[in-house]
PDB file of N, CA and C in Angstrom:
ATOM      1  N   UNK A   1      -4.908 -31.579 -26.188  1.00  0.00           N
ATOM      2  CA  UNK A   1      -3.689 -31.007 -26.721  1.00  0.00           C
ATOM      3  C   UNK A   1      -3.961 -29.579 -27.162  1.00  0.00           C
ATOM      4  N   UNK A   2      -2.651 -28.826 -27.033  1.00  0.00           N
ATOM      5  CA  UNK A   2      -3.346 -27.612 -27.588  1.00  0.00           C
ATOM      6  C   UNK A   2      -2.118 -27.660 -28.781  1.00  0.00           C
ATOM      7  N   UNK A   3      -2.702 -26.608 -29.703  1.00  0.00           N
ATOM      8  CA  UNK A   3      -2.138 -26.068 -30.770  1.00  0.00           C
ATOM      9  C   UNK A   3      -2.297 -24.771 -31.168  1.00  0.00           C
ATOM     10  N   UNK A   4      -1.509 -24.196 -31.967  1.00  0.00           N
ATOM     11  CA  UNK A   4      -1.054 -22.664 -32.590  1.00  0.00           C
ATOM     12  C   UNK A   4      -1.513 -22.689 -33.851  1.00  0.00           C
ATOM     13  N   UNK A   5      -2.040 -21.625 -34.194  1.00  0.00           N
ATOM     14  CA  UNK A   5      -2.652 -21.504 -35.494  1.00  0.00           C
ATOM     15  C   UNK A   5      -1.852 -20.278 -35.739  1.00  0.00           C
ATOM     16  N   UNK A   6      -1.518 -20.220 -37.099  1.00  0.00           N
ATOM     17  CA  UNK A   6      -1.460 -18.558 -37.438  1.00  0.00           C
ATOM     18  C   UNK A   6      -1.923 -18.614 -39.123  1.00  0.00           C
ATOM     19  N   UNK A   7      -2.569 -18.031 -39.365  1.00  0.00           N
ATOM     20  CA  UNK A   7      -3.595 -17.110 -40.868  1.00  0.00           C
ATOM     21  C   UNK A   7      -2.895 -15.754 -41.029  1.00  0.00           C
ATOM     22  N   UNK A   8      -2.728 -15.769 -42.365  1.00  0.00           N
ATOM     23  CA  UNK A   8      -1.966 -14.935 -43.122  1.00  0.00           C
ATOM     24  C   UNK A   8      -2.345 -14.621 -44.560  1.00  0.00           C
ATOM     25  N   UNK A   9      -2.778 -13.842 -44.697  1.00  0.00           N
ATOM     26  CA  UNK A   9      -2.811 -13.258 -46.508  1.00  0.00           C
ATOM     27  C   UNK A   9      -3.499 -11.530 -46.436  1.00  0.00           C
ATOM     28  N   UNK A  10      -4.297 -11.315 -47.935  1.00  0.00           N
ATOM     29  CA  UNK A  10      -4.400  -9.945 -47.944  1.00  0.00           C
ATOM     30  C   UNK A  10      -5.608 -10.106 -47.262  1.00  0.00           C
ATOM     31  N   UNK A  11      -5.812  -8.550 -46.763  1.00  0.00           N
ATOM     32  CA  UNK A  11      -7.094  -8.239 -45.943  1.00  0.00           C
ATOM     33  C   UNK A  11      -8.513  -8.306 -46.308  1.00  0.00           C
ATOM     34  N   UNK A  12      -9.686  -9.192 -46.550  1.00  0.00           N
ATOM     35  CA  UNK A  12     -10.851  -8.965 -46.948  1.00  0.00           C
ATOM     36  C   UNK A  12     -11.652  -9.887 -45.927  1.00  0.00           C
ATOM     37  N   UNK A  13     -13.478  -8.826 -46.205  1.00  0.00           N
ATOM     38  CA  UNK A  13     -14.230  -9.611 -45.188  1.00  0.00           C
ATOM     39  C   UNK A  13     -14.397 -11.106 -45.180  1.00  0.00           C
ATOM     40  N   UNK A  14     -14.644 -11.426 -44.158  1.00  0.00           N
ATOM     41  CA  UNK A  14     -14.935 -13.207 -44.014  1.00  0.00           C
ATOM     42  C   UNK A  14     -13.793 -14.044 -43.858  1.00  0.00           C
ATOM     43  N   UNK A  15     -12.813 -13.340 -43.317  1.00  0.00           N
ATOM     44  CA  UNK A  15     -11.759 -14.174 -42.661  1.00  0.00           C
ATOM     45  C   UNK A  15     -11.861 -14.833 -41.557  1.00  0.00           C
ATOM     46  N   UNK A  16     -12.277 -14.070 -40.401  1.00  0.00           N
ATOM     47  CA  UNK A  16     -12.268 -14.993 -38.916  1.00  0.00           C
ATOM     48  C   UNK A  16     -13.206 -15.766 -39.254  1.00  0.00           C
ATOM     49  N   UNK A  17     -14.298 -15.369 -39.787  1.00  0.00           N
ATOM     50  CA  UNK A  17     -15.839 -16.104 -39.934  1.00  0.00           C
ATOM     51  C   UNK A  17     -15.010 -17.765 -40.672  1.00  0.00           C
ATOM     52  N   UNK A  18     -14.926 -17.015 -41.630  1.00  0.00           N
ATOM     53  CA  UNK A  18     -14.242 -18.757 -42.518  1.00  0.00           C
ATOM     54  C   UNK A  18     -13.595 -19.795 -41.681  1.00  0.00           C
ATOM     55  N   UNK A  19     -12.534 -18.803 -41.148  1.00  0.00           N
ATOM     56  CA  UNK A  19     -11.333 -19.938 -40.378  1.00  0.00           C
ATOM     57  C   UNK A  19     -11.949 -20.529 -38.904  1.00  0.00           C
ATOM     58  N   UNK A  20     -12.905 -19.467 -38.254  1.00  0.00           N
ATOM     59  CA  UNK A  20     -13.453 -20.455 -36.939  1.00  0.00           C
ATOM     60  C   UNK A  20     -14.584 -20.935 -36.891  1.00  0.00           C
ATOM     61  N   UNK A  21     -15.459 -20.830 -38.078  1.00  0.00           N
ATOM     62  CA  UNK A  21     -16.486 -21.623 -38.496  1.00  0.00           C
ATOM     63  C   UNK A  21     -15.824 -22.870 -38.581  1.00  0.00           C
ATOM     64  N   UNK A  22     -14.611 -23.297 -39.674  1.00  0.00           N
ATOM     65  CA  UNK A  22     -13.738 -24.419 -39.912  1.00  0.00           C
ATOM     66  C   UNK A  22     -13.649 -24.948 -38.693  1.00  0.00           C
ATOM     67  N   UNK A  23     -13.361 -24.666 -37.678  1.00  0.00           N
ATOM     68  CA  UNK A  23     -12.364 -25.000 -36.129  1.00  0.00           C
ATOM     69  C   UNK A  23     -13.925 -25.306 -35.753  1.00  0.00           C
ATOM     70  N   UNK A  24     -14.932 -25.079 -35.442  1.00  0.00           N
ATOM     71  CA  UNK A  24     -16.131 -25.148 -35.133  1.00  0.00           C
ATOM     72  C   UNK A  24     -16.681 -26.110 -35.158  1.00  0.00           C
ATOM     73  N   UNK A  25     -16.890 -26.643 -36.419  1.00  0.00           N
ATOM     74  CA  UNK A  25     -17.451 -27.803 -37.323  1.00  0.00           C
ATOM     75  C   UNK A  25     -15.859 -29.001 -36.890  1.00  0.00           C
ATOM     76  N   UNK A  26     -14.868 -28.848 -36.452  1.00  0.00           N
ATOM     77  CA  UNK A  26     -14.336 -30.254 -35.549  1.00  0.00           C
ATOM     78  C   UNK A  26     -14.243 -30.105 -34.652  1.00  0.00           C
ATOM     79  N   UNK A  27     -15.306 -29.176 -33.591  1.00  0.00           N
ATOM     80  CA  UNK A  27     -14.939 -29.377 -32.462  1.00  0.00           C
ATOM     81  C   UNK A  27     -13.425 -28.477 -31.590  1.00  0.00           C
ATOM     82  N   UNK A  28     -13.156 -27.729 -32.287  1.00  0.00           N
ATOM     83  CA  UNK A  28     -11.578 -27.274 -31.994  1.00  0.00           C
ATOM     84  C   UNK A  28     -12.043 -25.573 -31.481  1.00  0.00           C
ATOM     85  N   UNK A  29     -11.544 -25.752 -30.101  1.00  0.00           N
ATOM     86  CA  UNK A  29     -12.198 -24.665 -28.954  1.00  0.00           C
ATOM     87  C   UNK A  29     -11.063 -23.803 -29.487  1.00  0.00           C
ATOM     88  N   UNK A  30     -11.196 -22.497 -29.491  1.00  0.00           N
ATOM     89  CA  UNK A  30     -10.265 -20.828 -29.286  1.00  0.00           C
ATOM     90  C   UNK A  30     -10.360 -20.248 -28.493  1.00  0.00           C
ATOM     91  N   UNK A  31      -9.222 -20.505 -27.522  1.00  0.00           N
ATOM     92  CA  UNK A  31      -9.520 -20.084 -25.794  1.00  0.00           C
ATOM     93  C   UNK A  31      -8.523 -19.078 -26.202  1.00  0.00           C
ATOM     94  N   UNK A  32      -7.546 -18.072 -27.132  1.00  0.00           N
ATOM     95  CA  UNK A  32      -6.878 -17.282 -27.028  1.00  0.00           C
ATOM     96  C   UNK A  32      -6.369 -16.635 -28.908  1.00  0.00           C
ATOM     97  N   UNK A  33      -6.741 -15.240 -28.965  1.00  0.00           N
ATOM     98  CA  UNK A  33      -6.970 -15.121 -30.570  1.00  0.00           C
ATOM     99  C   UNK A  33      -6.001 -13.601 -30.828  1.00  0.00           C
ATOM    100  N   UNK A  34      -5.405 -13.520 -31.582  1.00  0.00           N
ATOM    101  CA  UNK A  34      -4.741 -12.143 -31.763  1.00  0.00           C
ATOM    102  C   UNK A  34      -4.906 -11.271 -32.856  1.00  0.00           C
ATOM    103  N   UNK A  35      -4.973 -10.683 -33.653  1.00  0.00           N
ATOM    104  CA  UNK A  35      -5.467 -10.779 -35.154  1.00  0.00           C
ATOM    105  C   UNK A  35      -4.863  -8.940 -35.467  1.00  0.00           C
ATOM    106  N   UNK A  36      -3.889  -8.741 -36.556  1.00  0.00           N
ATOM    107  CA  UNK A  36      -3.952  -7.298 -37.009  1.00  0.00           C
ATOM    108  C   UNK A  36      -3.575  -6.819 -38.252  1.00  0.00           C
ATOM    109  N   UNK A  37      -3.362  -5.806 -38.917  1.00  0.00           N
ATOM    110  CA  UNK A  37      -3.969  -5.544 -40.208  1.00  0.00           C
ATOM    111  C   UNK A  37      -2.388  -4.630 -40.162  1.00  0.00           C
ATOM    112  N   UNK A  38      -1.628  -5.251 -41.042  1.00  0.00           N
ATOM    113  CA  UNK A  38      -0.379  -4.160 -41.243  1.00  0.00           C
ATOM    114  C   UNK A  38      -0.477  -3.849 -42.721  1.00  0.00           C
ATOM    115  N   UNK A  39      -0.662  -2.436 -42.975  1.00  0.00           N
ATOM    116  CA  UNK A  39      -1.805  -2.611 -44.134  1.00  0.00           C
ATOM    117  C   UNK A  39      -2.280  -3.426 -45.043  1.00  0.00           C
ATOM    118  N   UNK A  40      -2.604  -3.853 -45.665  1.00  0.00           N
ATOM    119  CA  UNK A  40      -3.393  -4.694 -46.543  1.00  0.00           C
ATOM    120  C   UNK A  40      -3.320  -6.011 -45.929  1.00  0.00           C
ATOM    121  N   UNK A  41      -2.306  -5.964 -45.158  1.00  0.00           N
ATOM    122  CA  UNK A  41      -1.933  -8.071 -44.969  1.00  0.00           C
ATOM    123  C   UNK A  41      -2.405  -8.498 -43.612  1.00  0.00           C
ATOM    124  N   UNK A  42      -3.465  -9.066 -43.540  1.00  0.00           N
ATOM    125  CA  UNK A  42      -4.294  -9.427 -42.295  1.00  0.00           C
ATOM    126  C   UNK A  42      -3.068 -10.402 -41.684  1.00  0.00           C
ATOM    127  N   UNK A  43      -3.241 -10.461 -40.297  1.00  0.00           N
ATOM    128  CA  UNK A  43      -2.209 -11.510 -39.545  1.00  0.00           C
ATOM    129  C   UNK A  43      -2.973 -12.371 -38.395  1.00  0.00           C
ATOM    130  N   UNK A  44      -3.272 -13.224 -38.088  1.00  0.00           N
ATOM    131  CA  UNK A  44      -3.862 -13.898 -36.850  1.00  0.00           C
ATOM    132  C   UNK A  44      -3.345 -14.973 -36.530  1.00  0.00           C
ATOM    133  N   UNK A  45      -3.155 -14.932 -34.906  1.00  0.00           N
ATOM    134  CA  UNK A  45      -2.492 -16.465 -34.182  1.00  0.00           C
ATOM    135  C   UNK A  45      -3.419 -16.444 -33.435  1.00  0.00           C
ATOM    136  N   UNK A  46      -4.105 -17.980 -32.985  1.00  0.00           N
ATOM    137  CA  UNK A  46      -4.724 -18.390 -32.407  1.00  0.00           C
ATOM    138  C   UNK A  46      -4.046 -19.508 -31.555  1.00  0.00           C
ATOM    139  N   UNK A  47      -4.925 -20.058 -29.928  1.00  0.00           N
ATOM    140  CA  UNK A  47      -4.497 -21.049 -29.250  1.00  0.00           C
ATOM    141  C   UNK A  47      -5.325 -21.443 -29.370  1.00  0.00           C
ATOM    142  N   UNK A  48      -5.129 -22.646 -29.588  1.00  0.00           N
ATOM    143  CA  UNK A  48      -6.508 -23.470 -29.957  1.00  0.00           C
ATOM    144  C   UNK A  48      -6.153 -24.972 -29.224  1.00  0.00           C
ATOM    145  N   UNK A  49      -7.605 -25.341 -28.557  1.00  0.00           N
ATOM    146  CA  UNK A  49      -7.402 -26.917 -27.515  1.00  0.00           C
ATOM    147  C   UNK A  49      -8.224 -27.733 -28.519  1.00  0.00           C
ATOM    148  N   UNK A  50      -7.633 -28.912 -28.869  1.00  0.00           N
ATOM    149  CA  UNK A  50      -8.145 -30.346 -29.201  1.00  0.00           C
ATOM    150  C   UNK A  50      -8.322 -30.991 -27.856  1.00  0.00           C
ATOM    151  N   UNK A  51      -9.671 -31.120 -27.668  1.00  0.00           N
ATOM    152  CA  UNK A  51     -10.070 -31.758 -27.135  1.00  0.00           C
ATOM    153  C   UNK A  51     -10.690 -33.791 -27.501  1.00  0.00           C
ATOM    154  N   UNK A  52     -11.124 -34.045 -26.675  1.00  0.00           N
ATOM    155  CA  UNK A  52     -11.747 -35.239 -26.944  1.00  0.00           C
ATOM    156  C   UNK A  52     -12.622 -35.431 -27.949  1.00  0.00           C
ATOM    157  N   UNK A  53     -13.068 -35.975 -28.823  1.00  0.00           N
ATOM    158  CA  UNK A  53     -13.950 -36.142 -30.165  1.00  0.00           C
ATOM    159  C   UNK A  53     -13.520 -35.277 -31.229  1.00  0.00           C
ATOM    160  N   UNK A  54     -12.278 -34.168 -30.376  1.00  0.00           N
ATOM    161  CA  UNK A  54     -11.905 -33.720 -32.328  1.00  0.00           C
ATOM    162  C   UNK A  54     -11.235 -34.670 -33.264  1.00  0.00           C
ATOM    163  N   UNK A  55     -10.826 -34.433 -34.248  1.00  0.00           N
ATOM    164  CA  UNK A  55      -9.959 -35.281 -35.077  1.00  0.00           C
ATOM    165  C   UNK A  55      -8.288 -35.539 -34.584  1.00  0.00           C
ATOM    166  N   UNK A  56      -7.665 -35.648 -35.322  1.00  0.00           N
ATOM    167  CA  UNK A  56      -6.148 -35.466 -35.416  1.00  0.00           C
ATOM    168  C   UNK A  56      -5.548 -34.501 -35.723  1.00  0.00           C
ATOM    169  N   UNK A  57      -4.477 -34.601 -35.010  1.00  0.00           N
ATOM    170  CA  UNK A  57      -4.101 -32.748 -36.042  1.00  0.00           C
ATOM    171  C   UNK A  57      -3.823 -32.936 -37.046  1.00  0.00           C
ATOM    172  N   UNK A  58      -3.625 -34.226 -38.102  1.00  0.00           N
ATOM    173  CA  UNK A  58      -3.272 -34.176 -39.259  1.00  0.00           C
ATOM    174  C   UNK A  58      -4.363 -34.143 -39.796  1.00  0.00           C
ATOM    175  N   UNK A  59      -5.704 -34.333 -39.517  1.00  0.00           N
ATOM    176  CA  UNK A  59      -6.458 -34.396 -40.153  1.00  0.00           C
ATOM    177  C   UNK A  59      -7.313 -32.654 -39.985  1.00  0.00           C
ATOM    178  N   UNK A  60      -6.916 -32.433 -38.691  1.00  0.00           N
ATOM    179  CA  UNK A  60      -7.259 -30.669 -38.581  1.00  0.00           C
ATOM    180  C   UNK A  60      -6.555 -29.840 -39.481  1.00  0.00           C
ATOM    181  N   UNK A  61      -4.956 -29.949 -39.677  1.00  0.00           N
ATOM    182  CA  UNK A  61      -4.238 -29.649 -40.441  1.00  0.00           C
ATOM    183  C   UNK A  61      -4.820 -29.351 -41.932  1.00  0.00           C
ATOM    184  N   UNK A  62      -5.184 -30.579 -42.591  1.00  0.00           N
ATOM    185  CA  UNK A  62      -5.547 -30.688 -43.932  1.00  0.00           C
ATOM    186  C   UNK A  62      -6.925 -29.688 -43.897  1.00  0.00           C
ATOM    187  N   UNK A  63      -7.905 -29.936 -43.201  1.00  0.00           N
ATOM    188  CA  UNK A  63      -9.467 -29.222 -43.380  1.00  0.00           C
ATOM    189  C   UNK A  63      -8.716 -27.724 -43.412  1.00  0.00           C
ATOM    190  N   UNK A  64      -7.737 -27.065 -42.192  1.00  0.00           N
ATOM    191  CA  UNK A  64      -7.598 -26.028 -42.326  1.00  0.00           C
ATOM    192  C   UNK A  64      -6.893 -25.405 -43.572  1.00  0.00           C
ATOM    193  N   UNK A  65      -6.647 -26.363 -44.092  1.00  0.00           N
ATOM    194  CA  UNK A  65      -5.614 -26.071 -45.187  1.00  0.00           C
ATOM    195  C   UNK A  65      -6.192 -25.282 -46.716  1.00  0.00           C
ATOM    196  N   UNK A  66      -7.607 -26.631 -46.440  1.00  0.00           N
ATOM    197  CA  UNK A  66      -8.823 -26.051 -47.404  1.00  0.00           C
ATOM    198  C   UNK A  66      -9.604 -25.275 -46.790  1.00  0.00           C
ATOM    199  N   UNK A  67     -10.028 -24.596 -45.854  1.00  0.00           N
ATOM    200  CA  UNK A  67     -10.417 -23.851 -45.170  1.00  0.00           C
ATOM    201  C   UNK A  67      -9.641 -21.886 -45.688  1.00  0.00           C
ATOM    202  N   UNK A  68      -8.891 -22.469 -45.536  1.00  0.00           N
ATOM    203  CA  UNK A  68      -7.582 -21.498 -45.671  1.00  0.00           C
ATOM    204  C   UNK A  68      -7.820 -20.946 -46.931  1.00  0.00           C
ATOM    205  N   UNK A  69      -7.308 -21.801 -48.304  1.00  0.00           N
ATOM    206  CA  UNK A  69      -7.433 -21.654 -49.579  1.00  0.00           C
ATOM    207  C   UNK A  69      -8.493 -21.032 -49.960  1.00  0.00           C
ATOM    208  N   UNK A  70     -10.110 -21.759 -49.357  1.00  0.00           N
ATOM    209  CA  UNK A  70     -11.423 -21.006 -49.732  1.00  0.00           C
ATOM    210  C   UNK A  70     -11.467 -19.663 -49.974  1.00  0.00           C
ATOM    211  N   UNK A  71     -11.033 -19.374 -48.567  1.00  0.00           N
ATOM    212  CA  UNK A  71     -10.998 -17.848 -47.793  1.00  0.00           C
ATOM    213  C   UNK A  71      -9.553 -17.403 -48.371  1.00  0.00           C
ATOM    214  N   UNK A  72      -8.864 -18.002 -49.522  1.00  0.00           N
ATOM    215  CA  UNK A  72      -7.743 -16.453 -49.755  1.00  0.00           C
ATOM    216  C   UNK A  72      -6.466 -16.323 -48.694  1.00  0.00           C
ATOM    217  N   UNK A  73      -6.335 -17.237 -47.823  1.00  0.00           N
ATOM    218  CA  UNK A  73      -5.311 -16.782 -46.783  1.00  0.00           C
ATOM    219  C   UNK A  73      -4.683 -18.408 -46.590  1.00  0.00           C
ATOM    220  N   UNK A  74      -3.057 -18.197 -45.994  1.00  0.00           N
ATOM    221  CA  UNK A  74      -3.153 -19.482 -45.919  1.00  0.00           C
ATOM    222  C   UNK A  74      -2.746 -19.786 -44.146  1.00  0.00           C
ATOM    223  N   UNK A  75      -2.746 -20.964 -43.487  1.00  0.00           N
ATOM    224  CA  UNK A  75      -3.177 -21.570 -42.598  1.00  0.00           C
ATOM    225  C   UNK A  75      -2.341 -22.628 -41.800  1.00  0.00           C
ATOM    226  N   UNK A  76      -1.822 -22.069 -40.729  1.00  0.00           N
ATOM    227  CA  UNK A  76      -0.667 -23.602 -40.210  1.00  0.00           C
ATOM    228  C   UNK A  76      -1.377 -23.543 -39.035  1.00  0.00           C
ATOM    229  N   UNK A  77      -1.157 -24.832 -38.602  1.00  0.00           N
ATOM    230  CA  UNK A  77      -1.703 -24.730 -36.952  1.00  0.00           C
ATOM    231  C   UNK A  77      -0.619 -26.305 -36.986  1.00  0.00           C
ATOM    232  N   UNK A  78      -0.105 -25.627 -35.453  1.00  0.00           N
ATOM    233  CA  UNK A  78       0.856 -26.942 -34.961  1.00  0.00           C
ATOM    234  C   UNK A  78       0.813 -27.342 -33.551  1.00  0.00           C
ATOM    235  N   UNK A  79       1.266 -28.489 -33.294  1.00  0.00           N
ATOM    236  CA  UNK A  79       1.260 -28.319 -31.768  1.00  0.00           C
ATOM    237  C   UNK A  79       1.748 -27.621 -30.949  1.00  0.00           C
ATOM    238  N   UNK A  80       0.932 -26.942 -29.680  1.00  0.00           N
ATOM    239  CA  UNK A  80       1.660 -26.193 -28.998  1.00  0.00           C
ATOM    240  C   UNK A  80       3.691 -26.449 -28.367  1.00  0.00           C
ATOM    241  N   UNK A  81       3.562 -27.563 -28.362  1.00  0.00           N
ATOM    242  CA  UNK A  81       4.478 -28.720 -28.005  1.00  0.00           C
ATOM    243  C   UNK A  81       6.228 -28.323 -28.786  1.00  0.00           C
ATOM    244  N   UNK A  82       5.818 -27.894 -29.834  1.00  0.00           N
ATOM    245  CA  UNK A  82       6.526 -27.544 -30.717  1.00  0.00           C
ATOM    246  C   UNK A  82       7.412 -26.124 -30.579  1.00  0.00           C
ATOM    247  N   UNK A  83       6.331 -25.106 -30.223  1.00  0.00           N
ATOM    248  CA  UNK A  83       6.646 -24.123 -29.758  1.00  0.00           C
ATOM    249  C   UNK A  83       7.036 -23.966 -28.541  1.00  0.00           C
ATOM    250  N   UNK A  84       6.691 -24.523 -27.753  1.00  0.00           N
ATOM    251  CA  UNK A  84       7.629 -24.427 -25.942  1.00  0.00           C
ATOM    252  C   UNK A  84       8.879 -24.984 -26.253  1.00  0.00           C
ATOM    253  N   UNK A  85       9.215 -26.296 -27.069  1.00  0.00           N
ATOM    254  CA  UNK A  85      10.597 -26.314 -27.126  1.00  0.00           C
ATOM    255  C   UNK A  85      11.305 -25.358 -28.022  1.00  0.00           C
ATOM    256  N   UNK A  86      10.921 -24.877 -28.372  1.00  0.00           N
ATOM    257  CA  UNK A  86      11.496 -23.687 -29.118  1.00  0.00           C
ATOM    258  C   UNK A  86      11.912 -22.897 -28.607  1.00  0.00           C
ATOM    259  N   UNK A  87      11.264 -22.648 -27.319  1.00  0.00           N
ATOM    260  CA  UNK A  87      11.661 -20.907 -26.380  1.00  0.00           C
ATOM    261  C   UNK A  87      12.633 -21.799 -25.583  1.00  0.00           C
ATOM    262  N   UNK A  88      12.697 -23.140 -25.458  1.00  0.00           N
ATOM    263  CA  UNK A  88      13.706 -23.845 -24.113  1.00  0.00           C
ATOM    264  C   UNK A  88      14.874 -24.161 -24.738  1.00  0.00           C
ATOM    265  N   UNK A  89      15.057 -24.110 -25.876  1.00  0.00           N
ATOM    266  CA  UNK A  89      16.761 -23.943 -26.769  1.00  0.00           C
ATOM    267  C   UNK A  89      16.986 -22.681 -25.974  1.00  0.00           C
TER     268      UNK A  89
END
């Protein structure tokens, strides 16, 4: 399955490091990453594939959630699934 991530808060070092170390440690591949700085407020969407042996997304959900908090920024990732019907309204 794939899913959408997007990270959001103010700009300081150890953001990507935090959030794809997190994705790392379950297994959760980043085959597509965007990331930019409108001043102070860092922005990043990621595509990200669940593959076989990761968790659930509810359970990816929650780690990123604390993942998120650690690091100062906060953290949604949903199914891609979600977003294609969105553009087909």
């Amino acid at each position: 399955m794939n899913a959408i991530m997007t990270v959001t808060g103010n700009d300081h070092p150890g953001i990507i490091a935090a959030i794809s170390t997190a994705l790392a440690e379950m297994g959760v591949n980043i085959v597509n990453v965007s990331q930019t700085l409108m001043g102070d407020y860092f922005t990043m969407i990621m595509q990200c594939v669940l593959g076989d042996g990761t968790p659930d997304l509810a359970t990816i959900q929650a780690r990123m959630k604390d993942a998120g908090e650690q690091a100062g920024v906060v953290v949604h990732i949903q199914s891609e699934a979600i977003f294609d019907a969105m553009h087909r309204l």
